[in-house]
C-alpha atoms as a PDB file:
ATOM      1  CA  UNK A   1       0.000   0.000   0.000  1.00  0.00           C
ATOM      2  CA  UNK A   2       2.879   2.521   0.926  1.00  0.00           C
ATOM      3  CA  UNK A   3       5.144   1.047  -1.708  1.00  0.00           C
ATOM      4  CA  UNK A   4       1.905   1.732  -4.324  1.00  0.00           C
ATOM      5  CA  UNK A   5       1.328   6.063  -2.740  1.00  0.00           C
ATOM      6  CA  UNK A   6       4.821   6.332  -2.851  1.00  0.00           C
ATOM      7  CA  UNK A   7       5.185   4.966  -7.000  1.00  0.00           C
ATOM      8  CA  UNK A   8       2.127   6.773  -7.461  1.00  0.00           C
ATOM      9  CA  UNK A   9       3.353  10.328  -6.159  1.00  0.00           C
ATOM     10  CA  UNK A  10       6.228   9.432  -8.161  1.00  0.00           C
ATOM     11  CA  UNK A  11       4.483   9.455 -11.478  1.00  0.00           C
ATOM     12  CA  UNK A  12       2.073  12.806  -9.543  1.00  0.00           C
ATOM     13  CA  UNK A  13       5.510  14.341  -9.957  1.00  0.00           C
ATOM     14  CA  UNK A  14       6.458  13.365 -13.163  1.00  0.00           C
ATOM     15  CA  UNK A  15       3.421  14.140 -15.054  1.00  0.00           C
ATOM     16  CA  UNK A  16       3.733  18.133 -13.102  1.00  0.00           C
ATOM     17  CA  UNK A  17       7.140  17.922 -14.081  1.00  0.00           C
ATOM     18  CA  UNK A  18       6.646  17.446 -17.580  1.00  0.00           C
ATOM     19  CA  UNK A  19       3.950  20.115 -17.487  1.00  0.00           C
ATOM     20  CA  UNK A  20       5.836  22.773 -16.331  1.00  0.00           C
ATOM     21  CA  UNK A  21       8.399  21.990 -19.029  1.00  0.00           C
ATOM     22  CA  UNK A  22       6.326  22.160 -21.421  1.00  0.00           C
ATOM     23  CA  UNK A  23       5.135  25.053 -20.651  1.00  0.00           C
ATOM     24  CA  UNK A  24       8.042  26.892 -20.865  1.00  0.00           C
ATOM     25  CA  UNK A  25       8.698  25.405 -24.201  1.00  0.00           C
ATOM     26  CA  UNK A  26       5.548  26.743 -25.458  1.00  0.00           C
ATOM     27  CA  UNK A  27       5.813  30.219 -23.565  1.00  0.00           C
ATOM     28  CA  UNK A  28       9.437  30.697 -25.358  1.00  0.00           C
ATOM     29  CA  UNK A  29      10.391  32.847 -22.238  1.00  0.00           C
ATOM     30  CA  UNK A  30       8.770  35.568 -24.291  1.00  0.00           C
ATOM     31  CA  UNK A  31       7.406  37.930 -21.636  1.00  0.00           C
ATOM     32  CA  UNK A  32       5.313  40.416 -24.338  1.00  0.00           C
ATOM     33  CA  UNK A  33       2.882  37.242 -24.551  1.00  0.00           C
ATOM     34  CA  UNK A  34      -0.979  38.229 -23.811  1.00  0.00           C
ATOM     35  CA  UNK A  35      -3.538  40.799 -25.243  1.00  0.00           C
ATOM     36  CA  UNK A  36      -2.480  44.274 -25.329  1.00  0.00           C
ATOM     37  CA  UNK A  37      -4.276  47.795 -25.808  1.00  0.00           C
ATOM     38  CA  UNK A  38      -2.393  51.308 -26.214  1.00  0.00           C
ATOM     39  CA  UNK A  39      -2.811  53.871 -23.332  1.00  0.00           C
ATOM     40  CA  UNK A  40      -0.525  56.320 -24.516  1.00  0.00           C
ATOM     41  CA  UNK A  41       1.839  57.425 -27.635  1.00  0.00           C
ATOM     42  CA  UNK A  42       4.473  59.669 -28.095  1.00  0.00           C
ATOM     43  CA  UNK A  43       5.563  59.606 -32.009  1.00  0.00           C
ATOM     44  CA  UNK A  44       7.309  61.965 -34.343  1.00  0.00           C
ATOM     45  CA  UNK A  45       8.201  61.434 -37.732  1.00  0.00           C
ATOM     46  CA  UNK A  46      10.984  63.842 -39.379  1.00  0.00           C
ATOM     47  CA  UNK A  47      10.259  65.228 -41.939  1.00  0.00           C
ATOM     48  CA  UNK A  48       6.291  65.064 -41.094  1.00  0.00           C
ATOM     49  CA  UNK A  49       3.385  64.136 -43.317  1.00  0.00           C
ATOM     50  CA  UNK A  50       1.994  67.122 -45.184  1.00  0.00           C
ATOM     51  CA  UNK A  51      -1.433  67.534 -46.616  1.00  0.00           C
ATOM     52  CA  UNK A  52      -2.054  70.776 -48.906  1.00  0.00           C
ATOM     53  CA  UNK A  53      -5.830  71.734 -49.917  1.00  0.00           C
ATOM     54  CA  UNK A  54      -6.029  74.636 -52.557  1.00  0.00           C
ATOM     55  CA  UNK A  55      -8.814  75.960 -54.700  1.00  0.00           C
ATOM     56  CA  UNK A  56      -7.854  75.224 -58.033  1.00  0.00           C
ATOM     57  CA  UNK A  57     -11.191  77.130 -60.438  1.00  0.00           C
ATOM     58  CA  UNK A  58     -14.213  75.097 -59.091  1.00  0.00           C
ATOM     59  CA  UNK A  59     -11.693  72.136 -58.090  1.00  0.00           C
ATOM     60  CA  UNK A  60     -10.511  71.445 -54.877  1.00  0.00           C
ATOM     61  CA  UNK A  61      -6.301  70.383 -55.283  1.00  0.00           C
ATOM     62  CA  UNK A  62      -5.662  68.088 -53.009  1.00  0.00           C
ATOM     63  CA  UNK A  63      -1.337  67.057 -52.122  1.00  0.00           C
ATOM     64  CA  UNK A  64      -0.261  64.394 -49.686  1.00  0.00           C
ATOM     65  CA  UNK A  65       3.523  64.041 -49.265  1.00  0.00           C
ATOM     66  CA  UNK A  66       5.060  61.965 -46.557  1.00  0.00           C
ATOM     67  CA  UNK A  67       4.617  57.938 -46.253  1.00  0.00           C
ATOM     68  CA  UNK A  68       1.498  58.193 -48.829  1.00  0.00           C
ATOM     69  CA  UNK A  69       1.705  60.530 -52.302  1.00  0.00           C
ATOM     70  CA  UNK A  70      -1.301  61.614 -53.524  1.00  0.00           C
ATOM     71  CA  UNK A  71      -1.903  64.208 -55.834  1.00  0.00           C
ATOM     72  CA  UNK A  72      -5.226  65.445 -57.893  1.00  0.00           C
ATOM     73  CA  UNK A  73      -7.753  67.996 -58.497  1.00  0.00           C
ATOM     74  CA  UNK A  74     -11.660  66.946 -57.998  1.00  0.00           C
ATOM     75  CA  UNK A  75     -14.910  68.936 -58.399  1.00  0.00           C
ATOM     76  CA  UNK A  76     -16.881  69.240 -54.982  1.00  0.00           C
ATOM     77  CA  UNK A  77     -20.170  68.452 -56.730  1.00  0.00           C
ATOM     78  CA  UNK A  78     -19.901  64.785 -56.797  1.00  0.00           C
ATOM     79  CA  UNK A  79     -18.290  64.669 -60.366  1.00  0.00           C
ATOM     80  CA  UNK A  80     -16.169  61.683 -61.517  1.00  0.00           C
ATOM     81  CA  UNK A  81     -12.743  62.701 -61.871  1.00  0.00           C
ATOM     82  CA  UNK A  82      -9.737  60.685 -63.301  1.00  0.00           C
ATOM     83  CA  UNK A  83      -6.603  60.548 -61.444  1.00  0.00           C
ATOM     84  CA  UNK A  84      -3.654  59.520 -62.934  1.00  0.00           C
ATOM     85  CA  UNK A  85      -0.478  57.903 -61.403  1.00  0.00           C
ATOM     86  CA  UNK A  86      -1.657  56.309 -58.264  1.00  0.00           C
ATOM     87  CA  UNK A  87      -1.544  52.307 -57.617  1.00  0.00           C
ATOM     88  CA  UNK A  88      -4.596  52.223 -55.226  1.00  0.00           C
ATOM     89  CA  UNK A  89      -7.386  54.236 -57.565  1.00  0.00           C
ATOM     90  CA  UNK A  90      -7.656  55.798 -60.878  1.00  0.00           C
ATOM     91  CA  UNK A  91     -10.456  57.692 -60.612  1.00  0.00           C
ATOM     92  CA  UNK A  92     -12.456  59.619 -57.484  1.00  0.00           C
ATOM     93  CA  UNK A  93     -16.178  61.292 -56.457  1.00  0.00           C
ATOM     94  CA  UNK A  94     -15.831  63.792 -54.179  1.00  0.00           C
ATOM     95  CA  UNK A  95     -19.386  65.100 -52.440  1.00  0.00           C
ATOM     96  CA  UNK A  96     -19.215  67.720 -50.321  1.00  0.00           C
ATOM     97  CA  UNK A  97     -22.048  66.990 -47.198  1.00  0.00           C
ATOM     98  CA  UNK A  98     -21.749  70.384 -45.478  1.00  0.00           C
ATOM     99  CA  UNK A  99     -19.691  73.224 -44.451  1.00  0.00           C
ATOM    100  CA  UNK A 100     -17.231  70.763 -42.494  1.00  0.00           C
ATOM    101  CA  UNK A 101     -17.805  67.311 -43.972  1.00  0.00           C
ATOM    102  CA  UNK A 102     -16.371  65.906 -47.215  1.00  0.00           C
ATOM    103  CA  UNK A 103     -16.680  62.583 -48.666  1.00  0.00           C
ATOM    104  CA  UNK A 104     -14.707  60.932 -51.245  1.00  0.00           C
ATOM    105  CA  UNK A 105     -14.858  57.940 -52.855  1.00  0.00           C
ATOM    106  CA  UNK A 106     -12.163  56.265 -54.200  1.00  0.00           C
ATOM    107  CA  UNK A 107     -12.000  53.614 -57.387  1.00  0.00           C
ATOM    108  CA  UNK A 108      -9.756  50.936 -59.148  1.00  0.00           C
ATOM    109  CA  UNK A 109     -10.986  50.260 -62.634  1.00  0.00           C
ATOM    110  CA  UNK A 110     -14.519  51.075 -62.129  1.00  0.00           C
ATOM    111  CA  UNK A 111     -14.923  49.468 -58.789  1.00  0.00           C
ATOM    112  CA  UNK A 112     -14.969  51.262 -55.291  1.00  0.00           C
ATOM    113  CA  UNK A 113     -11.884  50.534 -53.372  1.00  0.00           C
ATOM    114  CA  UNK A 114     -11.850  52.770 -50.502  1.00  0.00           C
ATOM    115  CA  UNK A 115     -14.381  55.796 -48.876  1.00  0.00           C
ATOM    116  CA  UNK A 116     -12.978  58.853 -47.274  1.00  0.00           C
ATOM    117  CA  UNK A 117     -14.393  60.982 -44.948  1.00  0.00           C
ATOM    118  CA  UNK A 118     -12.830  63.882 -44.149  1.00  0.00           C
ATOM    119  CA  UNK A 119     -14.520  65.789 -41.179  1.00  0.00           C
ATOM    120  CA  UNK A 120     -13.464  69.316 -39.605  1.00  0.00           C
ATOM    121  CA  UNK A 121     -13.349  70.467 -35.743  1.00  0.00           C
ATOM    122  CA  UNK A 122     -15.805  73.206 -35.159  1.00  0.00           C
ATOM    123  CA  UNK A 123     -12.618  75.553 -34.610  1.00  0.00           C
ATOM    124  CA  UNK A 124     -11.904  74.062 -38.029  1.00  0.00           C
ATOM    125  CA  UNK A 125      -7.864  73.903 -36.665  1.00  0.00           C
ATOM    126  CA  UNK A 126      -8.101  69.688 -36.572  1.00  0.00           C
ATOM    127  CA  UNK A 127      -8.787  67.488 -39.399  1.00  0.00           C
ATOM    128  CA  UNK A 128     -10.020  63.714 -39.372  1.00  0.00           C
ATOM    129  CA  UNK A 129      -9.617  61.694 -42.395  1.00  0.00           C
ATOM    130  CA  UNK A 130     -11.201  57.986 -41.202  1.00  0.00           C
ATOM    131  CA  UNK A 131     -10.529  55.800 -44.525  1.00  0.00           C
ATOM    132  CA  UNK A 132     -12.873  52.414 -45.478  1.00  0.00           C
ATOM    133  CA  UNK A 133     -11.300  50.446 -47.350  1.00  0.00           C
ATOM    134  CA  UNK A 134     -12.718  47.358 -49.482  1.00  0.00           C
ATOM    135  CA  UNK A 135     -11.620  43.882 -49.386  1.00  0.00           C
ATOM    136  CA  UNK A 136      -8.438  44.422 -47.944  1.00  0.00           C
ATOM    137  CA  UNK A 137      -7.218  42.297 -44.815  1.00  0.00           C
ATOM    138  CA  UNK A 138      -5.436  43.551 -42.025  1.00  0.00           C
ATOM    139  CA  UNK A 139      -2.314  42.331 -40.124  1.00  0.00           C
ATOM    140  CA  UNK A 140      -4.783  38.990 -38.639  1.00  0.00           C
ATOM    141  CA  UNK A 141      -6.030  38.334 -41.905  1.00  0.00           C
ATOM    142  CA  UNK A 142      -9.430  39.630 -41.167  1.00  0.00           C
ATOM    143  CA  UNK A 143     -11.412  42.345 -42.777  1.00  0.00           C
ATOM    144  CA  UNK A 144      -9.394  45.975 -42.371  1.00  0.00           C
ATOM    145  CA  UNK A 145     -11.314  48.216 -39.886  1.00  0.00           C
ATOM    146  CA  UNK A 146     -11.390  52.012 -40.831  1.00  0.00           C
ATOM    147  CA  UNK A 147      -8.037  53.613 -40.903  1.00  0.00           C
ATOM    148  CA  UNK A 148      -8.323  56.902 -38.997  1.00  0.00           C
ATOM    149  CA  UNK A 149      -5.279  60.412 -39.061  1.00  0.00           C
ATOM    150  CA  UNK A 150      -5.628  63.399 -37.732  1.00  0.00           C
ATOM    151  CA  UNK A 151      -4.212  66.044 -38.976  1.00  0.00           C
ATOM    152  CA  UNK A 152      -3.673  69.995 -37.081  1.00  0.00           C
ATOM    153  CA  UNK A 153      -3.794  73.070 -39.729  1.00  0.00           C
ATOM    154  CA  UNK A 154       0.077  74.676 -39.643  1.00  0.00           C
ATOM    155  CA  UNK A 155      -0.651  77.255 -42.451  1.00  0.00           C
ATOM    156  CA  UNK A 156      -2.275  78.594 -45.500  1.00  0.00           C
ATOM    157  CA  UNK A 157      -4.783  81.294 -46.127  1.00  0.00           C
ATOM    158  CA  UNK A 158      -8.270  80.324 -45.126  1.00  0.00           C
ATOM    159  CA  UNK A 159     -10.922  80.600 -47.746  1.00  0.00           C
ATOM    160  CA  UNK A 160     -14.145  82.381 -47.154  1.00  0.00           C
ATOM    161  CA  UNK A 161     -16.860  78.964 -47.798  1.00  0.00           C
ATOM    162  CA  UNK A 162     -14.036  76.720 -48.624  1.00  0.00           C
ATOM    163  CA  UNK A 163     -12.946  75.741 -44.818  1.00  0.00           C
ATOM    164  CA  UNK A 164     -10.527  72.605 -45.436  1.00  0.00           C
ATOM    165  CA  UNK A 165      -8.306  74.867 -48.034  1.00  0.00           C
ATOM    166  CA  UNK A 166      -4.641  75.601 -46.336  1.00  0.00           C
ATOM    167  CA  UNK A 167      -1.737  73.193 -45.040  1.00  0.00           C
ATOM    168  CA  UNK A 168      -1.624  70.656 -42.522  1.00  0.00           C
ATOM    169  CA  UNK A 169       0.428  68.550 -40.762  1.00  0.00           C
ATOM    170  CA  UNK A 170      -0.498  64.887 -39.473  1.00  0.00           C
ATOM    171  CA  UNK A 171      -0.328  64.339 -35.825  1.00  0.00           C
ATOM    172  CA  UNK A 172       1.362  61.305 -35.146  1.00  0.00           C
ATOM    173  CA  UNK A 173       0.707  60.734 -31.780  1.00  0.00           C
ATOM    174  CA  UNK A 174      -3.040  61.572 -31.511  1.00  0.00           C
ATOM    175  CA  UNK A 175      -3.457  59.393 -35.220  1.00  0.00           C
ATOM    176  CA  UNK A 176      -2.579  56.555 -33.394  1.00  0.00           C
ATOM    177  CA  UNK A 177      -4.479  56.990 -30.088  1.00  0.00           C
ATOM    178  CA  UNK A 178      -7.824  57.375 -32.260  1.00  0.00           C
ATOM    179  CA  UNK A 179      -6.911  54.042 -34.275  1.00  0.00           C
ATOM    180  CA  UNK A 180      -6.863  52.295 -30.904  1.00  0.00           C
ATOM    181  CA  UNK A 181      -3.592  50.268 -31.617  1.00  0.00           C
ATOM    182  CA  UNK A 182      -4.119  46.406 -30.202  1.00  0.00           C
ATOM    183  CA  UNK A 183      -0.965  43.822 -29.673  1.00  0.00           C
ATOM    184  CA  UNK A 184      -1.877  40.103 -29.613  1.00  0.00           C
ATOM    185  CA  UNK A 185       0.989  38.416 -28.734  1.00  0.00           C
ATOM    186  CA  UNK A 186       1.013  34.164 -28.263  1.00  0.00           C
ATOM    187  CA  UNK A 187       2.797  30.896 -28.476  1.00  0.00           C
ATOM    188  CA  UNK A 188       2.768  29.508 -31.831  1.00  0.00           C
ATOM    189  CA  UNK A 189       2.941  25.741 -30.663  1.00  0.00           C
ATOM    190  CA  UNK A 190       6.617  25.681 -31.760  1.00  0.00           C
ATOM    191  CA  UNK A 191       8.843  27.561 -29.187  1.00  0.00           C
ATOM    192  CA  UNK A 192       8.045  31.178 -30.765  1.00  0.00           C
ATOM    193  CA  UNK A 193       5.563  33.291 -30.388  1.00  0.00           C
ATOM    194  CA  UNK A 194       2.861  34.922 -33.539  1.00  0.00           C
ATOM    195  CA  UNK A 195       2.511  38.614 -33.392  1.00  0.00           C
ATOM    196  CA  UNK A 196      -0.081  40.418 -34.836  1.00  0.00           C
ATOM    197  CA  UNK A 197      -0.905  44.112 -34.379  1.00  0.00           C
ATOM    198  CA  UNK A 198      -0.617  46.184 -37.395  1.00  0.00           C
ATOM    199  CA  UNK A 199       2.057  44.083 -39.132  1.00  0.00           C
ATOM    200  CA  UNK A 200       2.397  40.391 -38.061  1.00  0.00           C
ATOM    201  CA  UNK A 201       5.032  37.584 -37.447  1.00  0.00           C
ATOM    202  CA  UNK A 202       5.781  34.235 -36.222  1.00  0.00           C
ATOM    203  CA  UNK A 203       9.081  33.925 -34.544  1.00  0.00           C
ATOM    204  CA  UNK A 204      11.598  32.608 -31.981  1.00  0.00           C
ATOM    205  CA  UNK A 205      13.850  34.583 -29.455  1.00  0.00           C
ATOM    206  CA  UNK A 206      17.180  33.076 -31.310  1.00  0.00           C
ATOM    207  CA  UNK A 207      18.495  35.960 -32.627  1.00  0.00           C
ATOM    208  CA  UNK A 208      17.321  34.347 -36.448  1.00  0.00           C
ATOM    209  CA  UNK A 209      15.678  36.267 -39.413  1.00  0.00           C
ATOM    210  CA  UNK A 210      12.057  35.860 -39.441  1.00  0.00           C
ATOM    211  CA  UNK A 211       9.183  37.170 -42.569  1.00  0.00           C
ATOM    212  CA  UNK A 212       7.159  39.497 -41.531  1.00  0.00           C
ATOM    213  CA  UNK A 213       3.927  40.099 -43.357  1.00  0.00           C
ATOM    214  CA  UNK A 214       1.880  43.153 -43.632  1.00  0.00           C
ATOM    215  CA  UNK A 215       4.793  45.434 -42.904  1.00  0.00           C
ATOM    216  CA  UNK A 216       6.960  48.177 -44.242  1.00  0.00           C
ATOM    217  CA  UNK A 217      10.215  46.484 -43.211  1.00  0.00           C
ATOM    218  CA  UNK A 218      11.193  42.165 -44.698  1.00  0.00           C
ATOM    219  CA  UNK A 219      12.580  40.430 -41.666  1.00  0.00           C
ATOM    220  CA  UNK A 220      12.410  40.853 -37.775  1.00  0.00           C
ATOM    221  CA  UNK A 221      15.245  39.457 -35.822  1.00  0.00           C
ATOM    222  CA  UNK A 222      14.418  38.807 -31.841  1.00  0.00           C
ATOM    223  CA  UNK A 223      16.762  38.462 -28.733  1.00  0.00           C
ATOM    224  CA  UNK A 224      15.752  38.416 -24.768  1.00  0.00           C
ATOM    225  CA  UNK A 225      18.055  40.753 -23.249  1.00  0.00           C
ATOM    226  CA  UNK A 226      16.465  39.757 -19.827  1.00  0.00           C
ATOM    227  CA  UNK A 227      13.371  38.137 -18.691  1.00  0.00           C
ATOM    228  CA  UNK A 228      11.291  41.423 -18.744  1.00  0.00           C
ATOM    229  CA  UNK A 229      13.142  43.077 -21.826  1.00  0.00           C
ATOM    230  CA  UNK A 230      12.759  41.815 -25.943  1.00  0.00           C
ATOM    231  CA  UNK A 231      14.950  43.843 -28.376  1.00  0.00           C
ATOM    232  CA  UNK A 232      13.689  43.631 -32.177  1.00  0.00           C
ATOM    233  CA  UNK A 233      15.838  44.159 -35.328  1.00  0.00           C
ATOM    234  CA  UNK A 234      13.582  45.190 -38.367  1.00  0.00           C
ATOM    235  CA  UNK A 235      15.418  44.872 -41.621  1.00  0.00           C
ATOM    236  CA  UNK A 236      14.374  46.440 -45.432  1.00  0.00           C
ATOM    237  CA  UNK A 237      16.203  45.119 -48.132  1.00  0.00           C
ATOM    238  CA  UNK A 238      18.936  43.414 -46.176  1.00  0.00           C
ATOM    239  CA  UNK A 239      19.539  46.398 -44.201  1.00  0.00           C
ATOM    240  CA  UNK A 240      18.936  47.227 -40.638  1.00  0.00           C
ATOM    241  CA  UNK A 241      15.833  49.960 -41.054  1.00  0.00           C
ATOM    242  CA  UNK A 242      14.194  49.876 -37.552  1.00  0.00           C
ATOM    243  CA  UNK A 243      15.237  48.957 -33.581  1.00  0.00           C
ATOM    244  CA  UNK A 244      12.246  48.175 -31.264  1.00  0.00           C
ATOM    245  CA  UNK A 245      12.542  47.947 -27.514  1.00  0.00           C
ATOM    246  CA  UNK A 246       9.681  46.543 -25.536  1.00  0.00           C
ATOM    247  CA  UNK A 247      10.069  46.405 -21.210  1.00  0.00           C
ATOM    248  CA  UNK A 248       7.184  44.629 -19.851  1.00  0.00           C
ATOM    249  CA  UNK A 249       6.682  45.925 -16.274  1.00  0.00           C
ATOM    250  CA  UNK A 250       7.673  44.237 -12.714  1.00  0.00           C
ATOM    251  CA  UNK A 251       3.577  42.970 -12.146  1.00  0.00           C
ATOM    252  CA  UNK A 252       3.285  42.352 -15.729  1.00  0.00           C
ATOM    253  CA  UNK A 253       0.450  44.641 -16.578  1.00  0.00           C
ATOM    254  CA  UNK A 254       2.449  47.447 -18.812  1.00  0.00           C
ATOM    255  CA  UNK A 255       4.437  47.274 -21.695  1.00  0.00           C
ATOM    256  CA  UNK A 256       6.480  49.837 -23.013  1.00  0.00           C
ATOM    257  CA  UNK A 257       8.065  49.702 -26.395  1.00  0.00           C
ATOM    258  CA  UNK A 258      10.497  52.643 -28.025  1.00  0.00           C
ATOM    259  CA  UNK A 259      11.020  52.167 -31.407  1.00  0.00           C
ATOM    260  CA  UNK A 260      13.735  54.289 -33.767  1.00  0.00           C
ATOM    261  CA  UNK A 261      13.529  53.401 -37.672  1.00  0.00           C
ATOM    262  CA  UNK A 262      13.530  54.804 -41.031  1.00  0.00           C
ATOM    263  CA  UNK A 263      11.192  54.612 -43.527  1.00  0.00           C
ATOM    264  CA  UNK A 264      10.960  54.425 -47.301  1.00  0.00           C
ATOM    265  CA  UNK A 265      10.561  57.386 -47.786  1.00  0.00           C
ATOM    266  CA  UNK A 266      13.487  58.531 -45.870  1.00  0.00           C
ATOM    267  CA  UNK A 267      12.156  60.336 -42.479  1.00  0.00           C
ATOM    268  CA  UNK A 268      13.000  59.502 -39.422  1.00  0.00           C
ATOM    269  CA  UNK A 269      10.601  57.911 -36.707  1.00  0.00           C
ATOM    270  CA  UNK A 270      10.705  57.831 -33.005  1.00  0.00           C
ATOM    271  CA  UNK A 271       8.169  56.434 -31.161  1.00  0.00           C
ATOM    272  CA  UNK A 272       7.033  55.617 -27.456  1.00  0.00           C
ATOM    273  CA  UNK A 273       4.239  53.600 -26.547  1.00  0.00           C
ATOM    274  CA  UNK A 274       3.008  52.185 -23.803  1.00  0.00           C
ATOM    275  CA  UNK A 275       0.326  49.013 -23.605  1.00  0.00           C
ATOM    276  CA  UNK A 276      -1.478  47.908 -20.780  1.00  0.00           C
ATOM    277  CA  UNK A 277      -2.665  44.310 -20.650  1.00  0.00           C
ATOM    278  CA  UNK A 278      -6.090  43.070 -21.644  1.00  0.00           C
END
């Protein structure tokens, strides 16, 4: 009977044992795993992205310049316009729905492929542009939720009954606060861990190159610098483009991540961003 508790609490052990390793095998020692939503961001981009609106006759000329070109001229009145030189649409409608509310719709070859709806602060000082787009997926592979920016007027000559004409500058920071930036972070089943939050990855902390999908940089490189700290190496082209730090927090609730990187298109971004845990 002894002989029989004792064998048995032997195998009790074991079986824990074995748990607990496996466990850790799954976990990957990665300590960014869990559900994460942004609380607060501090992000500048050098040189910033620039949005110019000028009355152009009875068109409205509308620039981007930054991560996104865009560049046409559109009647107001809900008039099809061609635009020429742009990968995501070819031609636009733009309808204007009051004093402080535009709408534009966007098409590929006939077909809509995004809706835009640009709508002014009562001060008319802030901008929000909160873009639809159709049958695209985002970083999950899901259906892509609205794409919001915010931009702040930094010049131009206001128009009497044409309120959105001047220059403006995106804000960053506030752009990614209204997008309501989530991390889901988990084991893959094979020592690493899949990321998905705006771009998304399945990797290992080994220091190896891993594809990253949905993203403006090829490979991301991991290392565990200790058991609270992950550094990530972004790389464009074979080249090192972008550094991300992310320091989860003594109880585990926070996680901040600084990030330093350059983009395509040449400026400089510098970002600070802190999660809290679902």
């Amino acid at each position: 009977m002894i002989a029989a508790a004792v064998g048995e609490g032997g195998l009790i052990l074991r079986i824990v044992a074995l748990g607990l390793f496996a466990a850790v095998q799954v976990g990957s020692g990665d300590p960014r795993v869990g559900s994460w939503a942004l609380e607060s961001a501090l992000v500048t981009l050098t040189p910033p992205n620039r949005l110019s609106i000028t009355r152009a006759g009875d068109r409205e000329h509308v620039v981007i310049s930054g991560e996104r070109q865009v560049d046409f001229a559109a009647n107001a009145r809900g008039k099809e316009t061609p635009v020429a030189g742009n990968p995501l649409f070819d031609q636009i409608e733009m309808h204007r729905m009051g004093e402080k509310h535009v709408v534009v719709t966007e098409k590929k070859d006939g077909a809509v492929v995004a809706t835009v709806d640009d709508q002014l602060s009562k001060d008319g000082k802030e901008l929000t542009v909160t873009t639809s787009s159709q049958g695209q997926e985002d970083a999950s592979g899901g259906e892509q939720s609205d794409r919001i920016t915010v931009w702040t007027r930094s010049g131009g000559a206001r128009r009497v009954g044409d309120p959105f004409a001047g220059q403006w500058t995106q804000e960053m920071s506030r752009t990614l606060m209204r997008q309501g930036l989530e991390l889901k972070i988990e084991p893959d089943g094979r020592g690493g861990v899949r990321f998905s939050g705006g771009f998304r990855y399945d990797a290992r902390l080994d220091g190896r190159q891993y594809d990253l999908q949905n993203s403006r940089n090829d490979t991301v490189q991991l290392s565990l610098v200790n058991p609270r700290t992950v550094d990530a190496l972004y790389r464009r082209d074979g080249q090192v483009t972008e550094k991300a730090r992310y320091v989860v927090s003594v109880d585990g609730r926070q996680m901040t991540m600084t990030d330093e990187g350059t983009l395509q298109t040449g400026q400089h971004l510098a970002e600070t961003l802190v999660f809290r845990k679902k």
